[in-house]
PDB file of N, CA and C in Angstrom:
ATOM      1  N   UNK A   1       0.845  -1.191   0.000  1.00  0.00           N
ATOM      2  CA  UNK A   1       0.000   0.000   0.000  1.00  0.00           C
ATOM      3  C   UNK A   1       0.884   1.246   0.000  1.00  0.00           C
ATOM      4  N   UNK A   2       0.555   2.203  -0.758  1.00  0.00           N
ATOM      5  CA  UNK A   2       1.276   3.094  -1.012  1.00  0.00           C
ATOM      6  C   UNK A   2       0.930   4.193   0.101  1.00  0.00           C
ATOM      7  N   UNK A   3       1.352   5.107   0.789  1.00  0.00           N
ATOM      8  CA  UNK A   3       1.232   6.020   1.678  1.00  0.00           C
ATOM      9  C   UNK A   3       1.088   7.256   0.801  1.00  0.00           C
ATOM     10  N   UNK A   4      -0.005   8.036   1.580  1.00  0.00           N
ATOM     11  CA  UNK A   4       0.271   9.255   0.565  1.00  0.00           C
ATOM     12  C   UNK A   4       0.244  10.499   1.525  1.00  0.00           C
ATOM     13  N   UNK A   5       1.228  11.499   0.619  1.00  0.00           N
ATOM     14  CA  UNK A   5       1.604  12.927   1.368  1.00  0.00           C
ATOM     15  C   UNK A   5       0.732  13.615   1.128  1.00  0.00           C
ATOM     16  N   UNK A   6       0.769  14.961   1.624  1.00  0.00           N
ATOM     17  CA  UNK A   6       0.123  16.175   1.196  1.00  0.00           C
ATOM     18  C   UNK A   6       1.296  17.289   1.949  1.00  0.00           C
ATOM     19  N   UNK A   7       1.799  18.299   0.738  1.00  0.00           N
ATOM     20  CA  UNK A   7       2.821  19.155   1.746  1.00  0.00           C
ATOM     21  C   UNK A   7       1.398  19.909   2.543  1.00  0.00           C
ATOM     22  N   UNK A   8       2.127  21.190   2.934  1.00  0.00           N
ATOM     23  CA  UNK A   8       1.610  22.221   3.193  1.00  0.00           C
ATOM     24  C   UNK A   8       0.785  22.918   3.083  1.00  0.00           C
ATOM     25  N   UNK A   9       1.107  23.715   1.865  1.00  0.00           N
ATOM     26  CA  UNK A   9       0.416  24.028   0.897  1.00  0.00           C
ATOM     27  C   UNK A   9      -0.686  23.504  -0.164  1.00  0.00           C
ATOM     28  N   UNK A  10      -0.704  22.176  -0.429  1.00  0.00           N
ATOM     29  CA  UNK A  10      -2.125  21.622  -0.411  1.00  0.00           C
ATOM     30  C   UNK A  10      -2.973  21.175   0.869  1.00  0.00           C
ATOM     31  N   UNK A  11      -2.570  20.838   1.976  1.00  0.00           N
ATOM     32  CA  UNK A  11      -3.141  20.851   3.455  1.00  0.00           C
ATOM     33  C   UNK A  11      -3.650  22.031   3.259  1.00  0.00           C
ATOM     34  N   UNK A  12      -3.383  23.219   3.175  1.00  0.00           N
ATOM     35  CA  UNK A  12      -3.898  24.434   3.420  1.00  0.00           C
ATOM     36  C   UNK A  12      -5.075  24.715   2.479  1.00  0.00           C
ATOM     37  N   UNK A  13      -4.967  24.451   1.080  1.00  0.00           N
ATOM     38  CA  UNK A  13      -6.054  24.748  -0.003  1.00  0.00           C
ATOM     39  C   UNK A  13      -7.016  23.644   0.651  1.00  0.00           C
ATOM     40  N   UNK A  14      -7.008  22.478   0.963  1.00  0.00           N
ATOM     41  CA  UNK A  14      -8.001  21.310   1.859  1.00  0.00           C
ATOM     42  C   UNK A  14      -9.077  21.540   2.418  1.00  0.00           C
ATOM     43  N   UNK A  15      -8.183  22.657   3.289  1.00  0.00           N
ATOM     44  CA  UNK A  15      -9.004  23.110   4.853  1.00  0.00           C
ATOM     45  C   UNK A  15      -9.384  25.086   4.443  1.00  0.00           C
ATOM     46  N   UNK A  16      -9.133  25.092   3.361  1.00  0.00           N
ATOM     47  CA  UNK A  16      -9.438  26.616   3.421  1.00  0.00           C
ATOM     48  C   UNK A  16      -8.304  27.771   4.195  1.00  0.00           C
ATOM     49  N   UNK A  17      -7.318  27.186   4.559  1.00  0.00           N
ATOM     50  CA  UNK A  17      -6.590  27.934   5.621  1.00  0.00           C
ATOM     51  C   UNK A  17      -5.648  28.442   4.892  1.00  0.00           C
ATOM     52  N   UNK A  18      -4.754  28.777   5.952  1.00  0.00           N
ATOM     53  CA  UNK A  18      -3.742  29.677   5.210  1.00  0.00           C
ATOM     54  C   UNK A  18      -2.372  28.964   5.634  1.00  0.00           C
ATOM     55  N   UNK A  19      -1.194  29.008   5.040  1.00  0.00           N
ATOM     56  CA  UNK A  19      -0.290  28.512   5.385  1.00  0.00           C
ATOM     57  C   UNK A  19       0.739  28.459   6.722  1.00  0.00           C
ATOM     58  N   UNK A  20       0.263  29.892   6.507  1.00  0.00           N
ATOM     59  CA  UNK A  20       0.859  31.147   8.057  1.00  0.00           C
ATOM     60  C   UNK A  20      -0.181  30.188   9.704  1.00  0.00           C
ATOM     61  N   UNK A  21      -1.359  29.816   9.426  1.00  0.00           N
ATOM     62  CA  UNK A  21      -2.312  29.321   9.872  1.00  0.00           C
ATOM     63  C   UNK A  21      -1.957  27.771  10.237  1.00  0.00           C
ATOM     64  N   UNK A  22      -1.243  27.179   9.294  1.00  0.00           N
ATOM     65  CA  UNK A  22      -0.591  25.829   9.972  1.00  0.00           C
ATOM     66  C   UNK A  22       0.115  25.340  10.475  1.00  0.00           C
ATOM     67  N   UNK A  23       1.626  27.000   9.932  1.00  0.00           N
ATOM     68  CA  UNK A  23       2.576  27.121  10.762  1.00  0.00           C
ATOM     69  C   UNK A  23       2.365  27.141  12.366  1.00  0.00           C
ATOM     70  N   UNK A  24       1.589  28.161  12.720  1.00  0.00           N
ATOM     71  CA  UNK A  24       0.956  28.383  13.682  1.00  0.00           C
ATOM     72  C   UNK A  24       0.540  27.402  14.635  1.00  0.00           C
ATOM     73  N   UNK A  25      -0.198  26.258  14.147  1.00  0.00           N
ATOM     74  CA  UNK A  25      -0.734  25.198  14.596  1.00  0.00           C
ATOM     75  C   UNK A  25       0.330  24.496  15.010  1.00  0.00           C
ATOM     76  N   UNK A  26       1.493  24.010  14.290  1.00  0.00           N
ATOM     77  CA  UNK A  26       2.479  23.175  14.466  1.00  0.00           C
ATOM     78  C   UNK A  26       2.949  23.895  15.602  1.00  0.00           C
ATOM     79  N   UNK A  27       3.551  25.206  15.750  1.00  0.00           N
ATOM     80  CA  UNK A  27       4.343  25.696  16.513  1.00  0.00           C
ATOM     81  C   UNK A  27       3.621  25.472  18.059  1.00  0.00           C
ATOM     82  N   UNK A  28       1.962  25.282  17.982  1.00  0.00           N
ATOM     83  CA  UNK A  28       1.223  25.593  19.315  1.00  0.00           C
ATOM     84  C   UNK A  28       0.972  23.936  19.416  1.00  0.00           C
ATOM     85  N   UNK A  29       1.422  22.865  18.668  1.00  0.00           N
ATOM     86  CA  UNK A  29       1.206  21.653  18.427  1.00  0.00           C
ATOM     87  C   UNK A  29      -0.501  21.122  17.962  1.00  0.00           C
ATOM     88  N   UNK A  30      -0.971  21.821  17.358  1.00  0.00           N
ATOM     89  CA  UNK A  30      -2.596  21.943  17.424  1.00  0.00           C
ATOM     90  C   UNK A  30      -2.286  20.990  15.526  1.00  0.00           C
ATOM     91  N   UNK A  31      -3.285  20.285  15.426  1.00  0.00           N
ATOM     92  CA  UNK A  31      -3.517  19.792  14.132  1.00  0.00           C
ATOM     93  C   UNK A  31      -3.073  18.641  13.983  1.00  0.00           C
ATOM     94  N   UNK A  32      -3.141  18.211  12.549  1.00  0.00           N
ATOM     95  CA  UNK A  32      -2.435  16.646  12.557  1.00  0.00           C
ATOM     96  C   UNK A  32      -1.025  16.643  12.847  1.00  0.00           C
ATOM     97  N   UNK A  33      -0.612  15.116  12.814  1.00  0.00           N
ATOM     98  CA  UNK A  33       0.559  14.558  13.182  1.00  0.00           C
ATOM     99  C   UNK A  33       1.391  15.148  11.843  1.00  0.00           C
ATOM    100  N   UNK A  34       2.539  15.464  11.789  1.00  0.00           N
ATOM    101  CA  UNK A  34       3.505  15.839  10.266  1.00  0.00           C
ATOM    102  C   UNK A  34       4.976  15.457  10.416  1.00  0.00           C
ATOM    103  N   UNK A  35       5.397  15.369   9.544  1.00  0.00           N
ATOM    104  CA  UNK A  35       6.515  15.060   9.315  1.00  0.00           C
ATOM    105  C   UNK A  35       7.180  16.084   8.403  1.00  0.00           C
ATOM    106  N   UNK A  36       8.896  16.030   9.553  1.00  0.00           N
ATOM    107  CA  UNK A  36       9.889  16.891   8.863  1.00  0.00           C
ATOM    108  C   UNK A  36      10.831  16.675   8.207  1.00  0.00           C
ATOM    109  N   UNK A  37      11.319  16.367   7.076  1.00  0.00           N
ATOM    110  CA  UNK A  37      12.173  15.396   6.552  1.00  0.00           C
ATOM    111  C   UNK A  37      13.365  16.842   5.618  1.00  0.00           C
ATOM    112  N   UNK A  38      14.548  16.863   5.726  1.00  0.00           N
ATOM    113  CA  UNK A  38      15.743  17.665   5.184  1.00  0.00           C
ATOM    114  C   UNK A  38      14.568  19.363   5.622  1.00  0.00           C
ATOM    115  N   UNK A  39      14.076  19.770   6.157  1.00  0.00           N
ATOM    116  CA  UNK A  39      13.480  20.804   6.088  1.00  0.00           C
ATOM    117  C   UNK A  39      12.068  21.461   5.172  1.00  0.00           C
ATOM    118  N   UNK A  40      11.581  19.677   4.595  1.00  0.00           N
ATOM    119  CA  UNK A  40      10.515  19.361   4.315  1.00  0.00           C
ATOM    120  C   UNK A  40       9.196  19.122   5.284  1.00  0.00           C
ATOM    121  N   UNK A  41       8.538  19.977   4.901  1.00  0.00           N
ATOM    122  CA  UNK A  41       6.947  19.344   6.436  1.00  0.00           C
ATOM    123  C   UNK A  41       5.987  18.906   5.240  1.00  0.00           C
ATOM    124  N   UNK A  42       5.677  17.671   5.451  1.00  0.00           N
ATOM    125  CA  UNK A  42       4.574  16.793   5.081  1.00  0.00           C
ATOM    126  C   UNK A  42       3.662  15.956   5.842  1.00  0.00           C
ATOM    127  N   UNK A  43       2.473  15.830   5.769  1.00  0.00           N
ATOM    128  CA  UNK A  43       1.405  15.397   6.470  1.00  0.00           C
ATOM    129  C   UNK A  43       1.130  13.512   6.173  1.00  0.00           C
ATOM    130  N   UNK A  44       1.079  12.788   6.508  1.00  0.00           N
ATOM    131  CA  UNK A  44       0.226  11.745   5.811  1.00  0.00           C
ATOM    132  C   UNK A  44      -1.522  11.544   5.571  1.00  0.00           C
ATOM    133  N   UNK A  45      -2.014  11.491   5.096  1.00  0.00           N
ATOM    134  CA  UNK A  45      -3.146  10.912   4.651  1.00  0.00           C
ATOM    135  C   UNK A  45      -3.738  10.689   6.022  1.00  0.00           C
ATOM    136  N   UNK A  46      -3.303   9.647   6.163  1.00  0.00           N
ATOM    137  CA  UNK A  46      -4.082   9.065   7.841  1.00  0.00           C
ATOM    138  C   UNK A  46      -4.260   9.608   8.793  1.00  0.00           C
ATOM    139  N   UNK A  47      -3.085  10.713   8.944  1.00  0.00           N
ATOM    140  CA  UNK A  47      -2.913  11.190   9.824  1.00  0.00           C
ATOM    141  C   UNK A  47      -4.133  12.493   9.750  1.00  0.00           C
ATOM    142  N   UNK A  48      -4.168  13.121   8.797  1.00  0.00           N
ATOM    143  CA  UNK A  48      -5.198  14.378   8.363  1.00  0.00           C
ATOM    144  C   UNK A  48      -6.090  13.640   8.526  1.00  0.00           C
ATOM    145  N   UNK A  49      -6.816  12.419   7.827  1.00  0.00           N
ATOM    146  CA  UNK A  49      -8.168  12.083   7.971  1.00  0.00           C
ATOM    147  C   UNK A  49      -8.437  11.659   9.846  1.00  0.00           C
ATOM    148  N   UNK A  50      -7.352  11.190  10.260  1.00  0.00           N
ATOM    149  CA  UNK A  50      -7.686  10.725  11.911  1.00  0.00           C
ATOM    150  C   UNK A  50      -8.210  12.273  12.779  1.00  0.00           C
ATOM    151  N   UNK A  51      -7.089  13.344  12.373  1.00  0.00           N
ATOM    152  CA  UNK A  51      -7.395  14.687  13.117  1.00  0.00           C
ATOM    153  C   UNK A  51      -8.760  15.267  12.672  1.00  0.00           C
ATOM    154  N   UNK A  52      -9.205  15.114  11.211  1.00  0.00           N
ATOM    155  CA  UNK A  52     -10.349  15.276  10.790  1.00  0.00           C
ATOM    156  C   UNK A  52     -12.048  14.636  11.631  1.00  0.00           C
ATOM    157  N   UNK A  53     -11.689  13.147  12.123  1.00  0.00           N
ATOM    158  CA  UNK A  53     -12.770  12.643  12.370  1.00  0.00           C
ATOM    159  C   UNK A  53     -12.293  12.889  13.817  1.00  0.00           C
ATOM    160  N   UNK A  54     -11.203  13.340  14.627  1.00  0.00           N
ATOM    161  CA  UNK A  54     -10.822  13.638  15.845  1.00  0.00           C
ATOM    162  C   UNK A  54     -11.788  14.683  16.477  1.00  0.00           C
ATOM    163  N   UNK A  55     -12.235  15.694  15.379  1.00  0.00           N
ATOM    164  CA  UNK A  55     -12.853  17.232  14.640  1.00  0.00           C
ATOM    165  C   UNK A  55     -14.165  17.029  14.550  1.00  0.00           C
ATOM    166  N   UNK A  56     -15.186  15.974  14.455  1.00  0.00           N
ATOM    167  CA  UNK A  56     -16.033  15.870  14.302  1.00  0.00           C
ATOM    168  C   UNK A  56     -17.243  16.281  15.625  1.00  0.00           C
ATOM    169  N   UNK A  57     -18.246  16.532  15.181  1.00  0.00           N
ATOM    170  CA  UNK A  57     -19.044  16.741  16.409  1.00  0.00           C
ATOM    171  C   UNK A  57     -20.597  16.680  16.063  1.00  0.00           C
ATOM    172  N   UNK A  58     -21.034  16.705  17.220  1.00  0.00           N
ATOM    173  CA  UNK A  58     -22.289  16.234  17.177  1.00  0.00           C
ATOM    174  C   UNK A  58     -23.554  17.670  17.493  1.00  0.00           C
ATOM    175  N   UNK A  59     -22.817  18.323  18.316  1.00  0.00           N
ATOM    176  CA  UNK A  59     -23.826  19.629  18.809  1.00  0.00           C
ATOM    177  C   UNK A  59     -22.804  20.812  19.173  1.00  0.00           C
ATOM    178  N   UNK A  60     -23.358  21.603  18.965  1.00  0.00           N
ATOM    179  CA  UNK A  60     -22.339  23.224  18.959  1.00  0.00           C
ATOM    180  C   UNK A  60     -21.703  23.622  20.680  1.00  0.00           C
ATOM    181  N   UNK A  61     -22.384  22.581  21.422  1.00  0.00           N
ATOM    182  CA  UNK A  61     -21.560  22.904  22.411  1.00  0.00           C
ATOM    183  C   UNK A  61     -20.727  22.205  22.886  1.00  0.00           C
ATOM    184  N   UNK A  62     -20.329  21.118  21.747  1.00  0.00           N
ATOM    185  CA  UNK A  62     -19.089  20.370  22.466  1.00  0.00           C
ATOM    186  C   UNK A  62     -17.736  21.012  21.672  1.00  0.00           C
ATOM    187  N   UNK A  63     -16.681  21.389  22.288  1.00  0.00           N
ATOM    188  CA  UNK A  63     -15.273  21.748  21.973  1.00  0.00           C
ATOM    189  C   UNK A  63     -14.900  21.045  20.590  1.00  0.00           C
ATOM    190  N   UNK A  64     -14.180  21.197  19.585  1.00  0.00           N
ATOM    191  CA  UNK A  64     -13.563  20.641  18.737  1.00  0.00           C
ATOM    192  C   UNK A  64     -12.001  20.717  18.946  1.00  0.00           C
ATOM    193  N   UNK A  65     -11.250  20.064  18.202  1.00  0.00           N
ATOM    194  CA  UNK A  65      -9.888  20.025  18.653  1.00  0.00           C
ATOM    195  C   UNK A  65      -8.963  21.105  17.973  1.00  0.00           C
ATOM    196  N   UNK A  66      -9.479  21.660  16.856  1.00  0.00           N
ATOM    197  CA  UNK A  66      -8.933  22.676  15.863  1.00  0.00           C
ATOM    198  C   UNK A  66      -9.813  23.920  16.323  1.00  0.00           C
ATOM    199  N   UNK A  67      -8.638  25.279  16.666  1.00  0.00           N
ATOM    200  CA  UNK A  67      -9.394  26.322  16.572  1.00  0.00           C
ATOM    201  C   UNK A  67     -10.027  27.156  15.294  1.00  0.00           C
ATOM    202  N   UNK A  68     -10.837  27.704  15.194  1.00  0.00           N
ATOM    203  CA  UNK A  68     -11.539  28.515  13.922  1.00  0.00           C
ATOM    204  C   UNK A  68     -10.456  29.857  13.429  1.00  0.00           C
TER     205      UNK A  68
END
C-alpha cells in the first residue's frame, strides 16, 4: 500500500486555511501529526483524515480540537 503525502500548501487549499495558519498550529502543536524530513513538512493521509474525524461533532456545544 502506497502512503500518501500532502505538503503544506495543499493541506492548506483542503481546509481553506492559510499557510501562516498551519505554521501556527504546528508551533502551538494543534492539528495533525507531520513530518519533517531535510526541512521538508509533510502530512500523511491518515494522519489528516484521523485529526479530521478527531474534529467531528455532534452539537455546537461540544469543543472541537482545531481552533476557527
Amino acid at each position: 500500500m502506497d502512503v500518501v503525502h500532502l505538503n503544506q500548501k495543499q493541506l492548506a487549499a483542503r481546509w481553506r486555511r492559510s499557510e501562516a495558519c498551519l505554521e501556527r498550529w504546528r508551533s502551538e502543536g494543534i492539528g495533525p501529526k507531520f513530518l519533517k524530513l531535510c526541512g521538508r513538512v509533510l502530512y500523511r493521509q491518515v494522519d489528516i483524515e484521523a485529526f479530521e474525524e478527531s474534529c467531528l461533532a455532534t452539537s455546537t456545544s461540544v469543543r472541537v480540537a482545531a481552533p476557527t
